[in-house]
PDB file of N, CA and C in Angstrom:
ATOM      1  N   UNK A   1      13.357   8.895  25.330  1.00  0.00           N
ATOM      2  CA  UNK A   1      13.007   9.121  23.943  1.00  0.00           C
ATOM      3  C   UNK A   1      12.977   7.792  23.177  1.00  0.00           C
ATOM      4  N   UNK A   2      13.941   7.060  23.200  1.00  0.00           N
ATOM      5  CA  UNK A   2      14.126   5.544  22.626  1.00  0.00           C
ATOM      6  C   UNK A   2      12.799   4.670  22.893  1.00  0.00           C
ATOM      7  N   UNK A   3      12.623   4.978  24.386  1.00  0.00           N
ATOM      8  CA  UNK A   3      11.305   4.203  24.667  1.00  0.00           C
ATOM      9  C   UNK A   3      10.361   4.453  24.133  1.00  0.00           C
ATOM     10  N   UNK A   4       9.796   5.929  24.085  1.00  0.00           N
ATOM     11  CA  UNK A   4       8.542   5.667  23.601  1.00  0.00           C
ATOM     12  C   UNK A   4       8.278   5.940  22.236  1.00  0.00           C
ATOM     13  N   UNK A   5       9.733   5.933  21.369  1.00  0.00           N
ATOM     14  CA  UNK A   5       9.740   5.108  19.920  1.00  0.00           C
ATOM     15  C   UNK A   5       9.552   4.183  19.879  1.00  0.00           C
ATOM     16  N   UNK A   6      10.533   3.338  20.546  1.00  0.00           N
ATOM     17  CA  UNK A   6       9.865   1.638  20.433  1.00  0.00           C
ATOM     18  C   UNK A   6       8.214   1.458  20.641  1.00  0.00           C
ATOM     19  N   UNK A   7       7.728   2.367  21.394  1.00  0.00           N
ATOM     20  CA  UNK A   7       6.373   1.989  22.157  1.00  0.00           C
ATOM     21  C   UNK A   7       5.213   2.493  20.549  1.00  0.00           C
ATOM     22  N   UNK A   8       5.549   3.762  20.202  1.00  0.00           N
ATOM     23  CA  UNK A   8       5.212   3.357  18.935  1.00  0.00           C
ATOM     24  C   UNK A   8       5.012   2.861  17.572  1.00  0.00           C
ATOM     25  N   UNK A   9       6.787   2.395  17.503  1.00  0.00           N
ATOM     26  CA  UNK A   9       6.581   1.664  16.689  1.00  0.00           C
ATOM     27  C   UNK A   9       5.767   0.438  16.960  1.00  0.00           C
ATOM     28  N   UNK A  10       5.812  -0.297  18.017  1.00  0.00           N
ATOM     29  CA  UNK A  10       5.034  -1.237  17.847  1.00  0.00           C
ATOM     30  C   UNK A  10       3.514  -1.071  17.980  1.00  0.00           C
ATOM     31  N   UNK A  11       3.226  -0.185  18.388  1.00  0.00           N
ATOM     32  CA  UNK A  11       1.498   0.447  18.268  1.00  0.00           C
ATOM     33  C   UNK A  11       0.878   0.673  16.634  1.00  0.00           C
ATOM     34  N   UNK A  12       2.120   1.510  16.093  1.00  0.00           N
ATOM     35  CA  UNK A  12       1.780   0.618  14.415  1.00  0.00           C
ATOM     36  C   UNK A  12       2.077  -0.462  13.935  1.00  0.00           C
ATOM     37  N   UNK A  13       2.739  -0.923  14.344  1.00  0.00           N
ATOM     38  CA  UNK A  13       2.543  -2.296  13.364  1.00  0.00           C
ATOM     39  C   UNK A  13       1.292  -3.292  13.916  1.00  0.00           C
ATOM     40  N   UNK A  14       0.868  -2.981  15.443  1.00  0.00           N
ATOM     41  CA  UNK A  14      -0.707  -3.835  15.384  1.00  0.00           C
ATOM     42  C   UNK A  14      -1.667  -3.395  14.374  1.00  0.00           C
ATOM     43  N   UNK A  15      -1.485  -1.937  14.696  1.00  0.00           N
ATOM     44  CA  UNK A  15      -2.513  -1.559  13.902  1.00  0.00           C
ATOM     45  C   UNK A  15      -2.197  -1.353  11.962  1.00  0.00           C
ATOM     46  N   UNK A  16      -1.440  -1.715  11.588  1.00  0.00           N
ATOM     47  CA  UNK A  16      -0.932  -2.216  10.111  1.00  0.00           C
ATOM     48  C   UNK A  16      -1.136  -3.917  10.354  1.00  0.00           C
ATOM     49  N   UNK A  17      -1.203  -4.720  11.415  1.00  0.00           N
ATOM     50  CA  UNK A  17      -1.337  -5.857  11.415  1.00  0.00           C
ATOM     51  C   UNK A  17      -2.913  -6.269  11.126  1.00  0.00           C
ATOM     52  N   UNK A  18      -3.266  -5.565  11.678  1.00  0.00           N
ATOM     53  CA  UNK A  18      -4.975  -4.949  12.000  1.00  0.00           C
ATOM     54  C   UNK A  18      -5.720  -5.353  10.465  1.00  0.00           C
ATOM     55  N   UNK A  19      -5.251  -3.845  10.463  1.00  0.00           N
ATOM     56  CA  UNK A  19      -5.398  -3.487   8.839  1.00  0.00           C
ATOM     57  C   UNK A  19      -5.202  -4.234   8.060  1.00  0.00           C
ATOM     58  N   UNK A  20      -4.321  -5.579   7.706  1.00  0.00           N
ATOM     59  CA  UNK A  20      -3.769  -6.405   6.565  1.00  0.00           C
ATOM     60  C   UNK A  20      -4.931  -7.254   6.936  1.00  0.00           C
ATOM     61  N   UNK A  21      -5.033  -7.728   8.140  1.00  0.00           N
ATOM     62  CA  UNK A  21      -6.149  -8.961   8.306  1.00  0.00           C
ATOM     63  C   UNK A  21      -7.649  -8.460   7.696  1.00  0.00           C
ATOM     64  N   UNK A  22      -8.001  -7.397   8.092  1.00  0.00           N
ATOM     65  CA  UNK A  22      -9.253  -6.511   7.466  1.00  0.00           C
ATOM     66  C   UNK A  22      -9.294  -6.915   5.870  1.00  0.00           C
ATOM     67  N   UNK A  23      -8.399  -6.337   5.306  1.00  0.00           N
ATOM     68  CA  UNK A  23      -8.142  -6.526   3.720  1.00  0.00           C
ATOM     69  C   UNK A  23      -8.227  -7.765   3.479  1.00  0.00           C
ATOM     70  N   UNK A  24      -7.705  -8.763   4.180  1.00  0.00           N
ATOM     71  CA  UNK A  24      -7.621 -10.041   3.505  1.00  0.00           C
ATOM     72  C   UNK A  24      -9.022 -10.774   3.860  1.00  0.00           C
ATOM     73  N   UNK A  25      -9.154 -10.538   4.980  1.00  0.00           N
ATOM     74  CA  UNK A  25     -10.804 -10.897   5.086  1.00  0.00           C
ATOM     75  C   UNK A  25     -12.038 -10.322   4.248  1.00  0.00           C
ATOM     76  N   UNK A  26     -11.485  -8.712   3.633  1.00  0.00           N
ATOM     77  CA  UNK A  26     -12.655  -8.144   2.724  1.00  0.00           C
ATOM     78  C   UNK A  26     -12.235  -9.221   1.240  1.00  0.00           C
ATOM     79  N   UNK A  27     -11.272  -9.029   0.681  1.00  0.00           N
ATOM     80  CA  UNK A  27     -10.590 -10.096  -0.073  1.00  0.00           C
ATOM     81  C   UNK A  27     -11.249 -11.535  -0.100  1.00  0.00           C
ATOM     82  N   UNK A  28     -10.992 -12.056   0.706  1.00  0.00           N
ATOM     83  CA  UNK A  28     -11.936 -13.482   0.899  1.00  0.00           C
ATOM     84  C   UNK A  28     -13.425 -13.493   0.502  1.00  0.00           C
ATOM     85  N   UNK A  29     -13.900 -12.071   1.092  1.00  0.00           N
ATOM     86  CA  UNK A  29     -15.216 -12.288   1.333  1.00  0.00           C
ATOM     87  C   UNK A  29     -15.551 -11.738  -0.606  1.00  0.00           C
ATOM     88  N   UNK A  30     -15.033 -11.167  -1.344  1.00  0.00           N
ATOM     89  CA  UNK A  30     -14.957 -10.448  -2.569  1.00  0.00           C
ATOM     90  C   UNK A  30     -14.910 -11.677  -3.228  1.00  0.00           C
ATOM     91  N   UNK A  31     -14.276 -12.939  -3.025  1.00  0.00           N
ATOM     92  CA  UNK A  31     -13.762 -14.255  -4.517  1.00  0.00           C
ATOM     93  C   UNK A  31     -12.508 -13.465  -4.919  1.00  0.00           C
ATOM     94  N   UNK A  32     -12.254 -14.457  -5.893  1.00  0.00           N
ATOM     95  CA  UNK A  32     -11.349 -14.735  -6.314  1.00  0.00           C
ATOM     96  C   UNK A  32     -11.042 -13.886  -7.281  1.00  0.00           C
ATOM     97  N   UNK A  33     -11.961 -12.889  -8.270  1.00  0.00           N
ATOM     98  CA  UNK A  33     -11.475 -12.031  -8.947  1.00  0.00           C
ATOM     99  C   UNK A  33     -12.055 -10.478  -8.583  1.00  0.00           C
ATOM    100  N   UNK A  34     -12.191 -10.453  -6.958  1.00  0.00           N
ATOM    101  CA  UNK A  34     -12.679  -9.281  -6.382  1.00  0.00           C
ATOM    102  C   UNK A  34     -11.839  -7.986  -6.517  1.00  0.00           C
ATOM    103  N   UNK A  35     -11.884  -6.730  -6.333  1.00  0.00           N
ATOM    104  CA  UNK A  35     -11.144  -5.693  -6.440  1.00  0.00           C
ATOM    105  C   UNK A  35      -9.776  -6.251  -4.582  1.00  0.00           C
ATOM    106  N   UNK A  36     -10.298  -6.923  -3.881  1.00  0.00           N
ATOM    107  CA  UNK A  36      -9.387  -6.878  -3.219  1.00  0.00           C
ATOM    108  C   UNK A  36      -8.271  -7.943  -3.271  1.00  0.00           C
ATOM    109  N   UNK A  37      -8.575  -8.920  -4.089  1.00  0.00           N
ATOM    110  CA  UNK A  37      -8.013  -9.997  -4.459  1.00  0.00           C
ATOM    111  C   UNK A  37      -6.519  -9.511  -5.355  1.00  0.00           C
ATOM    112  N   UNK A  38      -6.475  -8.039  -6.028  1.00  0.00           N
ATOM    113  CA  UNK A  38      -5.873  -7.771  -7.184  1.00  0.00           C
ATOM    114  C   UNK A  38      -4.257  -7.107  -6.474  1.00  0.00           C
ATOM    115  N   UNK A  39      -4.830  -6.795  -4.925  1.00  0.00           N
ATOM    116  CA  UNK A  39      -3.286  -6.196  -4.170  1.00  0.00           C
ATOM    117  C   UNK A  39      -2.577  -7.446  -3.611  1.00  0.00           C
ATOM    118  N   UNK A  40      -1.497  -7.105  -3.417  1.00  0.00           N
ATOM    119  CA  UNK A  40      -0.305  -7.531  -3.276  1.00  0.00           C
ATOM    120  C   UNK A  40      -0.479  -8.580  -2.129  1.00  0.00           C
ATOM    121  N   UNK A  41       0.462  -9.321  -1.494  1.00  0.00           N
ATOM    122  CA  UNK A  41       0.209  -9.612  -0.229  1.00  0.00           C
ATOM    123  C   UNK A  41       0.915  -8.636   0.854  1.00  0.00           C
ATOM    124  N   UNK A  42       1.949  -7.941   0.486  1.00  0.00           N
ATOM    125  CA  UNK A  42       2.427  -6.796   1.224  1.00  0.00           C
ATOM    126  C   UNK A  42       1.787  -5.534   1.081  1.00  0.00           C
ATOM    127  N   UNK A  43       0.914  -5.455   0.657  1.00  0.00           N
ATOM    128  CA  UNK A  43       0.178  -3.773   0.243  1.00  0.00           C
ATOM    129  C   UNK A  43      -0.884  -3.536   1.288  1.00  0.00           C
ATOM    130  N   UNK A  44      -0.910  -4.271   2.436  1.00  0.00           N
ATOM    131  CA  UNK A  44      -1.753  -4.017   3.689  1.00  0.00           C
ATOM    132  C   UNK A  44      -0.675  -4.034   4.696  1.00  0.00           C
ATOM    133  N   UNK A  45       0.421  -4.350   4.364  1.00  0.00           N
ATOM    134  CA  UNK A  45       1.326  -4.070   5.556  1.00  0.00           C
ATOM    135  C   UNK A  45       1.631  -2.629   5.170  1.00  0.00           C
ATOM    136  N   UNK A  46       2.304  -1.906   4.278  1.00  0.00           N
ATOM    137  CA  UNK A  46       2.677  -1.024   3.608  1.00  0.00           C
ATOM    138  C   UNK A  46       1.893  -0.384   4.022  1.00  0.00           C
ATOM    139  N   UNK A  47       0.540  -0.063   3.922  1.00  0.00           N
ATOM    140  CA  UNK A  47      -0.160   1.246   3.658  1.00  0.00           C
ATOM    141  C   UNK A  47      -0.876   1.087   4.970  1.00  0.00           C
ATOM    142  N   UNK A  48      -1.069  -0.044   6.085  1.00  0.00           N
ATOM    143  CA  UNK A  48      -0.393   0.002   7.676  1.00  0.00           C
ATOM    144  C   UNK A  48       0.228   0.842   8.433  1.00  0.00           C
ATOM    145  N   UNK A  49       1.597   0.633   7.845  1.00  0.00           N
ATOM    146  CA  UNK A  49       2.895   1.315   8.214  1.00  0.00           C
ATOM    147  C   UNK A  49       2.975   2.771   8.106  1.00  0.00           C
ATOM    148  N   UNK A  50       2.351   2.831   6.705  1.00  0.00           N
ATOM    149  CA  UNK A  50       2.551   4.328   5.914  1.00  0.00           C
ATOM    150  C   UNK A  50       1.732   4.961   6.320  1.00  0.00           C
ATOM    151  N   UNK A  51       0.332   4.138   7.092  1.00  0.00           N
ATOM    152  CA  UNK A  51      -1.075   4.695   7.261  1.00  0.00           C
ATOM    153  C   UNK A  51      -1.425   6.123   5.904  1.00  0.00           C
ATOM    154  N   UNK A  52      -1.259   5.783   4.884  1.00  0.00           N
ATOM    155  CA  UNK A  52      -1.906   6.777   4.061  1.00  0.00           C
ATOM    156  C   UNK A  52      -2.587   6.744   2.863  1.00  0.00           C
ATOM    157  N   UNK A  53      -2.592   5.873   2.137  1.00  0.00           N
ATOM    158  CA  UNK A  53      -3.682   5.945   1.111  1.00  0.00           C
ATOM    159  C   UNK A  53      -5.047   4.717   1.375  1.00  0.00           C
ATOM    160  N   UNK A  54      -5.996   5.161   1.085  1.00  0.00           N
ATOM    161  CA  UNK A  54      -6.949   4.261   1.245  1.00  0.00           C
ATOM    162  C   UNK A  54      -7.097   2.792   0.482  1.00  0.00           C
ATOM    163  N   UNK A  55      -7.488   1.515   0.998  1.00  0.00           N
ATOM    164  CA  UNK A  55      -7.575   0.319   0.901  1.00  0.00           C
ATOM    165  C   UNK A  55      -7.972   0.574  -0.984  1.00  0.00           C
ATOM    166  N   UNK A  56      -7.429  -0.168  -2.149  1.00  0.00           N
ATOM    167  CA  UNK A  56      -8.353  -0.331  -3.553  1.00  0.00           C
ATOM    168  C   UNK A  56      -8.322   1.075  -3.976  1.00  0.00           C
ATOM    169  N   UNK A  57      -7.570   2.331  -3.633  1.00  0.00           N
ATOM    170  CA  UNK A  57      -6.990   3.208  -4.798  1.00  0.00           C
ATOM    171  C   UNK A  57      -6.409   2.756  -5.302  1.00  0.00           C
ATOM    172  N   UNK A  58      -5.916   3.119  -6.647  1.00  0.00           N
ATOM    173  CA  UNK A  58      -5.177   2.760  -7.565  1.00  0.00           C
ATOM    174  C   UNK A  58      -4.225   4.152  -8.213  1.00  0.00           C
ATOM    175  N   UNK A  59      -3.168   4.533  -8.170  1.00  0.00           N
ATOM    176  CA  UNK A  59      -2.220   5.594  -8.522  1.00  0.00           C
ATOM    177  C   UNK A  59      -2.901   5.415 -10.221  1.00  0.00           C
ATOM    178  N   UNK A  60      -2.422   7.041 -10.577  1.00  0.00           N
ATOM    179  CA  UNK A  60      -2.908   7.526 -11.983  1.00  0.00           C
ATOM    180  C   UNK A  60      -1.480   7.211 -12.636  1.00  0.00           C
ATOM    181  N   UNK A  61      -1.048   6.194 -12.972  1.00  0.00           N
ATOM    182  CA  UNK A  61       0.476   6.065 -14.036  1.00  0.00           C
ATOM    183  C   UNK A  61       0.457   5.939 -14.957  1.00  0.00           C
ATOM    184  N   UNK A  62       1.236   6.942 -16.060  1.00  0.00           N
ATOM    185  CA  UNK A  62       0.877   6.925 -17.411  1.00  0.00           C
ATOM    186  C   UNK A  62       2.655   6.031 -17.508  1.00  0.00           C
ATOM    187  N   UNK A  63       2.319   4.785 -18.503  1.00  0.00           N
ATOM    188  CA  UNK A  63       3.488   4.516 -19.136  1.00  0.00           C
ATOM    189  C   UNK A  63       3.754   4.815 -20.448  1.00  0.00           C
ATOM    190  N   UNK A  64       4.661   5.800 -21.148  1.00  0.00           N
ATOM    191  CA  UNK A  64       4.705   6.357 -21.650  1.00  0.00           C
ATOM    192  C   UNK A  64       6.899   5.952 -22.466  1.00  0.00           C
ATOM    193  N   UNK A  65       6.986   6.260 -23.823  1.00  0.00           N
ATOM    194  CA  UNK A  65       8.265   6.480 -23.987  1.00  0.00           C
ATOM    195  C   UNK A  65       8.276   7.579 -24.189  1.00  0.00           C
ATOM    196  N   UNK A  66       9.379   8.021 -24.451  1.00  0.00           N
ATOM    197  CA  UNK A  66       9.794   9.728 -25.125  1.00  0.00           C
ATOM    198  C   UNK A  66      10.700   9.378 -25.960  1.00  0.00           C
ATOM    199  N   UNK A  67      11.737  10.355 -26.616  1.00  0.00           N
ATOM    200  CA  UNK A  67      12.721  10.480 -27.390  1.00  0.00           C
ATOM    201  C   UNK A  67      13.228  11.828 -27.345  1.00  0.00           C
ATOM    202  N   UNK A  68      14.248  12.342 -27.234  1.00  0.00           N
ATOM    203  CA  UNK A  68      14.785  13.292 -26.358  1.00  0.00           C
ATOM    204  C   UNK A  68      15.352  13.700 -28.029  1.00  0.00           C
ATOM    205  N   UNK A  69      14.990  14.616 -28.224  1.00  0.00           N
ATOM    206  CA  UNK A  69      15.542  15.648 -29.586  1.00  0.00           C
ATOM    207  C   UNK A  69      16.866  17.020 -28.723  1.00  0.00           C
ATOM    208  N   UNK A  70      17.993  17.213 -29.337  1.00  0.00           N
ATOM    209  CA  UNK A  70      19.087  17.876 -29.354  1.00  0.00           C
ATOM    210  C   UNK A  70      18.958  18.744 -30.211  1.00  0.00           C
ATOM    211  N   UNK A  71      18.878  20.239 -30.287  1.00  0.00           N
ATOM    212  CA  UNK A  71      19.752  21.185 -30.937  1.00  0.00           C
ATOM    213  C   UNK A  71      20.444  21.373 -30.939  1.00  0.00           C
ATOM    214  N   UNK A  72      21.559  21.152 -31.662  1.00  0.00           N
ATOM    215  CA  UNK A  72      23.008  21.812 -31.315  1.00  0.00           C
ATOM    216  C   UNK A  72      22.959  23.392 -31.918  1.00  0.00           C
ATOM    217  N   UNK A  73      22.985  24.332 -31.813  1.00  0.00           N
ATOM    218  CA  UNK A  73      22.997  25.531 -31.993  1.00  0.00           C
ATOM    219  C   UNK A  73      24.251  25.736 -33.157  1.00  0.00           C
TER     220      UNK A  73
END
């Protein structure tokens, strides 16, 4: 069982290794203020690893405050 964890973990990380070089080469090929230029330098290892969201989505985050109102009854 141990083994052929190890055997996949390292089968993802080529292929998250893969993947980061892809990005950074689409990146390169985009300049300097390309949509791929704007991720991280870890956000092709990450989503590698995680294998799950696609290359240049961007999450919907609202930043937002509140203020929390009390009734005391």
């Amino acid at each position: 069982m141990d083994a052929a964890s190890a055997a996949l973990m390292t089968a993802s990380q080529k292929l998250g290794e893969k993947m980061y070089a892809e990005q950074q080469a689409a990146a390169g090929a985009a300049g300097p203020g390309g949509a791929g230029a704007q991720q991280g330098a870890g956000a092709g290892a990450a989503g590698g690893a995680a294998g799950g969201r696609a290359a240049g989505k961007e999450d919907d985050v609202v930043d937002a405050e509140f203020k929390e109102v009390r009734r005391d009854a």
